[in-house]
PDB file of N, CA and C in Angstrom:
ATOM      1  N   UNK A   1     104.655  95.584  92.098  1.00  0.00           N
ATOM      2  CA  UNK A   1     103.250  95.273  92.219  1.00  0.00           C
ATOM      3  C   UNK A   1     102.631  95.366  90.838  1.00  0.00           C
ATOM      4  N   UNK A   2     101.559  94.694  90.207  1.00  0.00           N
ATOM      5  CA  UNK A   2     101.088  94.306  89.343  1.00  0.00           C
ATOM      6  C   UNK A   2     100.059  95.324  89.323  1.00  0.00           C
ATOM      7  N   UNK A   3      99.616  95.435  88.393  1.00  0.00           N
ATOM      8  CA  UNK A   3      98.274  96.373  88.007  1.00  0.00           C
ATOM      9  C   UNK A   3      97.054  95.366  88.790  1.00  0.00           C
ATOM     10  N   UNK A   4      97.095  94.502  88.688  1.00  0.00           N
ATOM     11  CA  UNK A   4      95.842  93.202  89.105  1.00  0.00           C
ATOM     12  C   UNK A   4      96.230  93.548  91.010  1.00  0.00           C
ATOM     13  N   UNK A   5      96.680  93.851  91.395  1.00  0.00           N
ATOM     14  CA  UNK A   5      96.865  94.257  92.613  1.00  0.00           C
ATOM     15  C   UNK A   5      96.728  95.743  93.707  1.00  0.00           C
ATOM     16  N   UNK A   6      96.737  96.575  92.071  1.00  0.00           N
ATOM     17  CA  UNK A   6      96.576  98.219  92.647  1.00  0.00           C
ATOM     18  C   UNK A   6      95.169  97.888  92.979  1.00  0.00           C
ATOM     19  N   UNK A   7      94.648  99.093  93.959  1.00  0.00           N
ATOM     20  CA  UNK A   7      93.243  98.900  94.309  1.00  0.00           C
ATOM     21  C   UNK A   7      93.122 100.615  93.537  1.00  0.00           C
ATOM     22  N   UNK A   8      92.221 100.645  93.131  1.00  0.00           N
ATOM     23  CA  UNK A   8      90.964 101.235  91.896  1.00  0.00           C
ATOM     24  C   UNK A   8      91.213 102.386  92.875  1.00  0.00           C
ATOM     25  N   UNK A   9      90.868 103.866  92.236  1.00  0.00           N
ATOM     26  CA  UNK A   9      90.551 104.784  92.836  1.00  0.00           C
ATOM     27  C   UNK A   9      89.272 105.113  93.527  1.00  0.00           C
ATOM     28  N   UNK A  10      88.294 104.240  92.598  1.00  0.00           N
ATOM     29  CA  UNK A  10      87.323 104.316  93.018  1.00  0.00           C
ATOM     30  C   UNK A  10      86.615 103.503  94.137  1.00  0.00           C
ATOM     31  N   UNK A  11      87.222 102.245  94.323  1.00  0.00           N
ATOM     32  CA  UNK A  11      87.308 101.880  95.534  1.00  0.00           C
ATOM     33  C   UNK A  11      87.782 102.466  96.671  1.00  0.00           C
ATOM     34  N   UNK A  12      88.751 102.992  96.546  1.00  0.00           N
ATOM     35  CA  UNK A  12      89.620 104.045  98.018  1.00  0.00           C
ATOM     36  C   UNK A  12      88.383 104.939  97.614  1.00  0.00           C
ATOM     37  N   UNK A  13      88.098 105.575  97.195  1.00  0.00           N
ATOM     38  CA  UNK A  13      86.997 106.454  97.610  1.00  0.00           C
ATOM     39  C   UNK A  13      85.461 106.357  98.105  1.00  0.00           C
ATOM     40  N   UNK A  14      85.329 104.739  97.506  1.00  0.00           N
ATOM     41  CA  UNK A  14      83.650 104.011  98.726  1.00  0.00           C
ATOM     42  C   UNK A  14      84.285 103.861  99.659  1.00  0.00           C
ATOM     43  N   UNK A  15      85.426 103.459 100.060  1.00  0.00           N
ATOM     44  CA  UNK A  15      86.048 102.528 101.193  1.00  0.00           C
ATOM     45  C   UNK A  15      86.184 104.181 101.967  1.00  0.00           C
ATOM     46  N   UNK A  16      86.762 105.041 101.388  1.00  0.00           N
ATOM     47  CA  UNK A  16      87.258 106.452 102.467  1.00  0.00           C
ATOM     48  C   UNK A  16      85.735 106.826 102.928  1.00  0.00           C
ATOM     49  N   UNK A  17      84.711 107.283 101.821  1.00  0.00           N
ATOM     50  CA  UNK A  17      83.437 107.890 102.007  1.00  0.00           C
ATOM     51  C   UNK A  17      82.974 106.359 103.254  1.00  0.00           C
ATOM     52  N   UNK A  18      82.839 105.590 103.375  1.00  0.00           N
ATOM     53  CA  UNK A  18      82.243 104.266 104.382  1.00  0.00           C
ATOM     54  C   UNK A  18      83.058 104.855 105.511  1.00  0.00           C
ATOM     55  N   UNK A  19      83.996 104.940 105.190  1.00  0.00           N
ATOM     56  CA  UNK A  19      84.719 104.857 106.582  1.00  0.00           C
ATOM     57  C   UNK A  19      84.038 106.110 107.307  1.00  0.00           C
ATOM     58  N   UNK A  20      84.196 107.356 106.883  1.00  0.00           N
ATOM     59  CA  UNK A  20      83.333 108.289 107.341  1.00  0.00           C
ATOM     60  C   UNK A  20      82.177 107.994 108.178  1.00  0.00           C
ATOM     61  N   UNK A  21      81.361 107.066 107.344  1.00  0.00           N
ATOM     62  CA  UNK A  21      80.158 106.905 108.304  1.00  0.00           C
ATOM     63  C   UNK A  21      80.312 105.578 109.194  1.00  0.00           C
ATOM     64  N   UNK A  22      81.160 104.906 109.526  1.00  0.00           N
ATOM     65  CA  UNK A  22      81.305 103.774 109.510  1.00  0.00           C
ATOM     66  C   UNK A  22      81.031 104.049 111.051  1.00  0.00           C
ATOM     67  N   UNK A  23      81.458 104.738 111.857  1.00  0.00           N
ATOM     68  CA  UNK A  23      81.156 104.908 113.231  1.00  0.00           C
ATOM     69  C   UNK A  23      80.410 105.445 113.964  1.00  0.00           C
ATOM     70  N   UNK A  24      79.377 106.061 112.685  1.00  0.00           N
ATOM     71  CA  UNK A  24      78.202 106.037 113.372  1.00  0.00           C
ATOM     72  C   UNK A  24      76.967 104.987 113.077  1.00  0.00           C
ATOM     73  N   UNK A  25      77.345 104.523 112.254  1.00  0.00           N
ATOM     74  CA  UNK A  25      76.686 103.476 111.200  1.00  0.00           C
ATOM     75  C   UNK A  25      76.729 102.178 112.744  1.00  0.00           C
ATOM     76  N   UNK A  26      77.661 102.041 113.421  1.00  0.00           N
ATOM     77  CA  UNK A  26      77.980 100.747 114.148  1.00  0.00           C
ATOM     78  C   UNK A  26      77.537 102.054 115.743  1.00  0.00           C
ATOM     79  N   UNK A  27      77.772 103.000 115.927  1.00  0.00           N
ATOM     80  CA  UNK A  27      76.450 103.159 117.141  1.00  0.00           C
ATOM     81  C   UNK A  27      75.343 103.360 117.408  1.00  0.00           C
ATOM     82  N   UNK A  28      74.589 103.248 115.864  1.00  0.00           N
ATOM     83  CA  UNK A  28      73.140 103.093 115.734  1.00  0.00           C
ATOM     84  C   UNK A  28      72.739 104.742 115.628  1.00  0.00           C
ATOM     85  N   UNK A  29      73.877 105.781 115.311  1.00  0.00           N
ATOM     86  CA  UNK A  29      73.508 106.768 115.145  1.00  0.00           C
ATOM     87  C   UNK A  29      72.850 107.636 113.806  1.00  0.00           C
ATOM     88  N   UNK A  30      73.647 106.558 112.621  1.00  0.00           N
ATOM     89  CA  UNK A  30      72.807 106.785 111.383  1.00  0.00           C
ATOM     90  C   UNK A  30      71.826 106.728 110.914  1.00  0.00           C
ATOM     91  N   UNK A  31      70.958 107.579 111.016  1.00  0.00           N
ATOM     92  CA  UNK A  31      69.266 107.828 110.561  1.00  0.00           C
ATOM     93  C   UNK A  31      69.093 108.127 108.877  1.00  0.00           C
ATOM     94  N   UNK A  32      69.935 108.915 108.248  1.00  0.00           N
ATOM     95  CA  UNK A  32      69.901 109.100 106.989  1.00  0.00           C
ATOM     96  C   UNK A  32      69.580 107.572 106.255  1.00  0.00           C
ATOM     97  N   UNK A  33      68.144 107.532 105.523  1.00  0.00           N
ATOM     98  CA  UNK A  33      68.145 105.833 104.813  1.00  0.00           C
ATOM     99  C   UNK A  33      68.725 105.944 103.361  1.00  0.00           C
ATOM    100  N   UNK A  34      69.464 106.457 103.031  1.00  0.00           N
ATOM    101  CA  UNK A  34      70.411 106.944 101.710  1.00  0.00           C
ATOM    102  C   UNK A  34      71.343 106.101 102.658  1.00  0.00           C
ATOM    103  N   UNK A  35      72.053 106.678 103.186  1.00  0.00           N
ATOM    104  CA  UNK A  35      73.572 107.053 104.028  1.00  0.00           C
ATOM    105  C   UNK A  35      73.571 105.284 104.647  1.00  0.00           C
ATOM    106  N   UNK A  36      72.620 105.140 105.440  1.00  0.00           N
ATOM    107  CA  UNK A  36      71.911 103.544 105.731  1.00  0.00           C
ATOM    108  C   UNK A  36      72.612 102.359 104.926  1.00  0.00           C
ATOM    109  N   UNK A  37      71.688 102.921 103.555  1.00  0.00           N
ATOM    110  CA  UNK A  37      71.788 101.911 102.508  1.00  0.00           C
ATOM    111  C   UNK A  37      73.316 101.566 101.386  1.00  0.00           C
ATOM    112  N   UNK A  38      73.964 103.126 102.020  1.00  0.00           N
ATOM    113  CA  UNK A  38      74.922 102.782 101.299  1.00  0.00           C
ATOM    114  C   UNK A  38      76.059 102.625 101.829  1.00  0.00           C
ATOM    115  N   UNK A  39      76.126 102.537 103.107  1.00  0.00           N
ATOM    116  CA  UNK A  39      77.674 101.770 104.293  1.00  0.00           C
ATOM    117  C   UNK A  39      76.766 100.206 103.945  1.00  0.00           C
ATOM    118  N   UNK A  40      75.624  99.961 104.522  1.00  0.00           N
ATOM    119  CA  UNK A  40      75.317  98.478 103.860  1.00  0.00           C
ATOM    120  C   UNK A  40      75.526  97.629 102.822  1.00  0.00           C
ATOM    121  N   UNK A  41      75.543  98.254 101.837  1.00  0.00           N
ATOM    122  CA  UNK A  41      75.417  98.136 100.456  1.00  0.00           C
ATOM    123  C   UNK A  41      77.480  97.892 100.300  1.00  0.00           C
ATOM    124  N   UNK A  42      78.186  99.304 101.099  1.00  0.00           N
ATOM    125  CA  UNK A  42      79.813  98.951 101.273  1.00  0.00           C
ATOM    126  C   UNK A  42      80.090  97.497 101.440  1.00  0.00           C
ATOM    127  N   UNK A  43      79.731  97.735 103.142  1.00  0.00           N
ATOM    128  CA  UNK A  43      80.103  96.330 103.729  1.00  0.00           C
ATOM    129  C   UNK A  43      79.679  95.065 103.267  1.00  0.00           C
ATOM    130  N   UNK A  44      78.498  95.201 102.687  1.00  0.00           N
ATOM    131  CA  UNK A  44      77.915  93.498 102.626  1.00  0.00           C
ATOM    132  C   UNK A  44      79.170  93.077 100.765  1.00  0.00           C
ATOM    133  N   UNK A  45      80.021  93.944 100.451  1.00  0.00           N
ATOM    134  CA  UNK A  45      80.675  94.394  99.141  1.00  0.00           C
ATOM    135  C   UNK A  45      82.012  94.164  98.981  1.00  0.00           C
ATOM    136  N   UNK A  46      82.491  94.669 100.126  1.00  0.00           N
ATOM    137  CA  UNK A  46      84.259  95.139 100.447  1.00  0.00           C
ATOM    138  C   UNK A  46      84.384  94.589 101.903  1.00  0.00           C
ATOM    139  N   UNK A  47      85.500  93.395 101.323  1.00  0.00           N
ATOM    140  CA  UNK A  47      85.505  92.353 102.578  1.00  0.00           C
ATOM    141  C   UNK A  47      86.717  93.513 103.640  1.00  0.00           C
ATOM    142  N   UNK A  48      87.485  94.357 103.393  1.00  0.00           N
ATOM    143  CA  UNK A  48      88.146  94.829 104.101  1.00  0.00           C
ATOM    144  C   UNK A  48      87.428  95.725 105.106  1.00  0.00           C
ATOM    145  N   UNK A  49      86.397  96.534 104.361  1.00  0.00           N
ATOM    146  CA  UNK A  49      85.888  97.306 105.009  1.00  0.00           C
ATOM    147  C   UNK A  49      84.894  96.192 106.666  1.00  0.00           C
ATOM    148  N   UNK A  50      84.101  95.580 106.165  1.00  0.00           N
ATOM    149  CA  UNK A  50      83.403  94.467 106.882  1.00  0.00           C
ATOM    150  C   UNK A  50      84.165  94.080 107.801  1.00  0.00           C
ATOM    151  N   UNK A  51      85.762  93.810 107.473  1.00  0.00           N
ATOM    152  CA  UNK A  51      86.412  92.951 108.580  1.00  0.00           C
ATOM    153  C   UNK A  51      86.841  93.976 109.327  1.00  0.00           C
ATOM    154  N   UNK A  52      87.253  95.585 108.884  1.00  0.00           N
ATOM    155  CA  UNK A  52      87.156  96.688 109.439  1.00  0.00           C
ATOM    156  C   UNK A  52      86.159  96.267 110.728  1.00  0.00           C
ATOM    157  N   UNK A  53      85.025  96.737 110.693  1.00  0.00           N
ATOM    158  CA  UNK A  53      83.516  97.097 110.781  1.00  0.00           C
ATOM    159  C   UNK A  53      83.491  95.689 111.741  1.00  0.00           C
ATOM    160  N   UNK A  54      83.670  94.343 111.640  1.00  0.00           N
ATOM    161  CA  UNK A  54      83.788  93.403 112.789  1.00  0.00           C
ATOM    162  C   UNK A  54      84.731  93.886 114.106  1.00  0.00           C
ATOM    163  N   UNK A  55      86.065  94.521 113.544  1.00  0.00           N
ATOM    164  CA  UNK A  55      86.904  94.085 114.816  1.00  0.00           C
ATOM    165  C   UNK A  55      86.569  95.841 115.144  1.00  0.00           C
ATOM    166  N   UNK A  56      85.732  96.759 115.080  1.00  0.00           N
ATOM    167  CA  UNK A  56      85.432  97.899 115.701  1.00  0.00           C
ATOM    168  C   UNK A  56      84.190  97.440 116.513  1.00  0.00           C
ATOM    169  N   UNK A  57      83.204  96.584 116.169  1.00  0.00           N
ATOM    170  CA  UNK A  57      82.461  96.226 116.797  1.00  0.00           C
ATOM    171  C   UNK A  57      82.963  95.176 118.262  1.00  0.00           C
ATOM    172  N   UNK A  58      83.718  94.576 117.994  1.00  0.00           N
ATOM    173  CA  UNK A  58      84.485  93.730 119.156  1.00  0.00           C
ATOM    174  C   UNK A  58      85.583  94.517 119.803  1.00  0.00           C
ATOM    175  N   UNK A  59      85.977  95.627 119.626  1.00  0.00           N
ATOM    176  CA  UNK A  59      86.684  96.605 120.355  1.00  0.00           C
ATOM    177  C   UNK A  59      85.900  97.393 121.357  1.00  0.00           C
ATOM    178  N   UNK A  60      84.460  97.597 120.668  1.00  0.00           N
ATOM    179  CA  UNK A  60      83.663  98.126 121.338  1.00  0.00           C
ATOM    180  C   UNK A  60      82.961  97.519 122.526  1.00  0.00           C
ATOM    181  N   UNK A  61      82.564  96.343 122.420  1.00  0.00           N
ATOM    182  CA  UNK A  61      82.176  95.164 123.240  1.00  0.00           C
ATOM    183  C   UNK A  61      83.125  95.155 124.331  1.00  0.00           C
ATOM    184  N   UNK A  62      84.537  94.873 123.742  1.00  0.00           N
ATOM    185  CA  UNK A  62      85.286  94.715 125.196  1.00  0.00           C
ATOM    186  C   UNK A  62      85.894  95.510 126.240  1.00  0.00           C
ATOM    187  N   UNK A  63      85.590  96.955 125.823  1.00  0.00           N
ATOM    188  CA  UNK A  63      85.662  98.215 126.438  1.00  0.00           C
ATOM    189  C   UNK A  63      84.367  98.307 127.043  1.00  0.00           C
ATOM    190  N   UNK A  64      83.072  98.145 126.602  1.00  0.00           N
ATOM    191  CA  UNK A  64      81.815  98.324 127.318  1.00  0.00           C
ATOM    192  C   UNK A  64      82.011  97.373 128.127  1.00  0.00           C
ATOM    193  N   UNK A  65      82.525  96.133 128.315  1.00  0.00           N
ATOM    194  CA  UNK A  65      82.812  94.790 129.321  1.00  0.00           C
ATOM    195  C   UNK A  65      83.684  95.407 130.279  1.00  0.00           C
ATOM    196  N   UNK A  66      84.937  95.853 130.041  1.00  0.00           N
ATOM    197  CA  UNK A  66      86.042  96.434 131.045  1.00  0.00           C
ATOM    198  C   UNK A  66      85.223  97.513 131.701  1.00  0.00           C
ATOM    199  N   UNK A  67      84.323  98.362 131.373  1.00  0.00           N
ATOM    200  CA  UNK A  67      83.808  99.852 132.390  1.00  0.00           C
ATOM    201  C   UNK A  67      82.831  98.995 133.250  1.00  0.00           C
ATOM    202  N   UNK A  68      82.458  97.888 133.463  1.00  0.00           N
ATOM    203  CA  UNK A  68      81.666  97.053 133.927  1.00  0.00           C
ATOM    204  C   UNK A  68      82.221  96.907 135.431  1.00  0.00           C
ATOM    205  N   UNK A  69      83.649  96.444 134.830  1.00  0.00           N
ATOM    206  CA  UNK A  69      84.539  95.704 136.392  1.00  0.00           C
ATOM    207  C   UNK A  69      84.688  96.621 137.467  1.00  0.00           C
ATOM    208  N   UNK A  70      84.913  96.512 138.611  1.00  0.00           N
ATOM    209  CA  UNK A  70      85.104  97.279 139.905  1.00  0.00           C
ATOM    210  C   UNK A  70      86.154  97.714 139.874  1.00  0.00           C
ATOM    211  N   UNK A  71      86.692  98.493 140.276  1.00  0.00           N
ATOM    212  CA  UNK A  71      87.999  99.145 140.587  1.00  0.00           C
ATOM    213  C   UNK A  71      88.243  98.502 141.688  1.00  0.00           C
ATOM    214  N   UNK A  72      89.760  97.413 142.081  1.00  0.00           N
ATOM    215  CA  UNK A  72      90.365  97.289 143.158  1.00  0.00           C
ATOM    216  C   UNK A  72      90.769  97.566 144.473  1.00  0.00           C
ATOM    217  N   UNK A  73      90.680  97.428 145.569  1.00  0.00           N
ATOM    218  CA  UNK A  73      90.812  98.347 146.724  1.00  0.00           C
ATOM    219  C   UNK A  73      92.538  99.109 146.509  1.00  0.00           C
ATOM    220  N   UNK A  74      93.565  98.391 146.146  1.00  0.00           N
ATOM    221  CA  UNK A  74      94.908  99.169 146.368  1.00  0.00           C
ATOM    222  C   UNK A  74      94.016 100.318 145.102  1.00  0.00           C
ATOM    223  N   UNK A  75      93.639 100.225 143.736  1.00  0.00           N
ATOM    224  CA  UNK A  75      93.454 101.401 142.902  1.00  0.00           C
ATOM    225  C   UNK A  75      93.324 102.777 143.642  1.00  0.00           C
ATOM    226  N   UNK A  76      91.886 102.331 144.644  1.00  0.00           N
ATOM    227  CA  UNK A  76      91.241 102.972 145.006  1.00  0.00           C
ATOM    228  C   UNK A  76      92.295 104.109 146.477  1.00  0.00           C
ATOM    229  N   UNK A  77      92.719 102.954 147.043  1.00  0.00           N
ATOM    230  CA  UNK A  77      94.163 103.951 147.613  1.00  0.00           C
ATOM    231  C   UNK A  77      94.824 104.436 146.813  1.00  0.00           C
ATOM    232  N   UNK A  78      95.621 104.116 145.968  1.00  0.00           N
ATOM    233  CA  UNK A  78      96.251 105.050 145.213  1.00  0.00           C
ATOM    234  C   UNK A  78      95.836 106.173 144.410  1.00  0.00           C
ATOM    235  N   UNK A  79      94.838 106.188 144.133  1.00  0.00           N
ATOM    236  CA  UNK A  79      94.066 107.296 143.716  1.00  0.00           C
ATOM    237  C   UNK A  79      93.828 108.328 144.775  1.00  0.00           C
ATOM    238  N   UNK A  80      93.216 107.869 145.618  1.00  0.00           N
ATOM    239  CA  UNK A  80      93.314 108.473 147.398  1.00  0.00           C
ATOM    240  C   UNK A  80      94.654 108.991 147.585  1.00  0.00           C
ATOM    241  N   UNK A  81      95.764 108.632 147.670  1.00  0.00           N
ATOM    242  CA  UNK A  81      96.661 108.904 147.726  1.00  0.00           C
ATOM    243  C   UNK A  81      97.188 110.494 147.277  1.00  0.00           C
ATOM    244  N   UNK A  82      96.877 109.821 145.985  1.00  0.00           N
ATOM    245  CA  UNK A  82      97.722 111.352 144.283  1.00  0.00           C
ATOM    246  C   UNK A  82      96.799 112.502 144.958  1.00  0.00           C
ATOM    247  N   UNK A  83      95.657 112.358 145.123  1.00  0.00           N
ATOM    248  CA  UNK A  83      94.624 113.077 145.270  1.00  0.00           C
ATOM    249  C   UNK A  83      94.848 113.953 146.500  1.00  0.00           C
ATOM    250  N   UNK A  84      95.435 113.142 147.738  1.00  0.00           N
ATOM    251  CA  UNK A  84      95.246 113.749 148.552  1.00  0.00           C
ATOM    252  C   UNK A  84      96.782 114.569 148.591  1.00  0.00           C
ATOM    253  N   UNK A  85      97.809 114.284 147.882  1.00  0.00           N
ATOM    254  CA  UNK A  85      99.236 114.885 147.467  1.00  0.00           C
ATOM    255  C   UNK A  85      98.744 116.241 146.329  1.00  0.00           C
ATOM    256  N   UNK A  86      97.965 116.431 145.747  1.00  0.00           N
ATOM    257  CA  UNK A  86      97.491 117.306 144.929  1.00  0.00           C
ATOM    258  C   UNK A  86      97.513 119.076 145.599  1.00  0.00           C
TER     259      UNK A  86
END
């Protein structure tokens, strides 16, 4: 690997410090406007982190979609079932 290819120390260390906040930053839990401005300031910066930060947001989406669906009637026996073997 080439020197033009190592990634900077100082990058692994916005990219580690982002990541830190990165999950609360995407549940709307980050109030700090420092802390705000500077996962923003990451992402709109460091395409890895961003494409990070997309497919956590679409992980999240399709898990909030799946707790949506009904549970099946056999589930619902078999659960009945274990339960009542317990």
């Amino acid at each position: 690997m080439t020197d033009a290819h190592k990634t900077s120390p100082a990058v692994d260390s916005d990219c580690l410090r982002s990541f830190d906040l990165l999950y609360a930053y995407l549940a709307g839990e980050l109030k700090d406007p420092q802390a705000l401005a500077t996962i923003q300031h990451h992402l709109e910066h460091c395409h890895s982190c961003m494409s990070r930060a997309q497919i956590e947001r679409e992980i999240d989406l399709r898990l909030r979609a799946s707790g949506e669906a009904a549970a099946s009637d056999s589930l619902h026996s078999r659960l009945d079932k274990l339960l009542d073997s317990l």
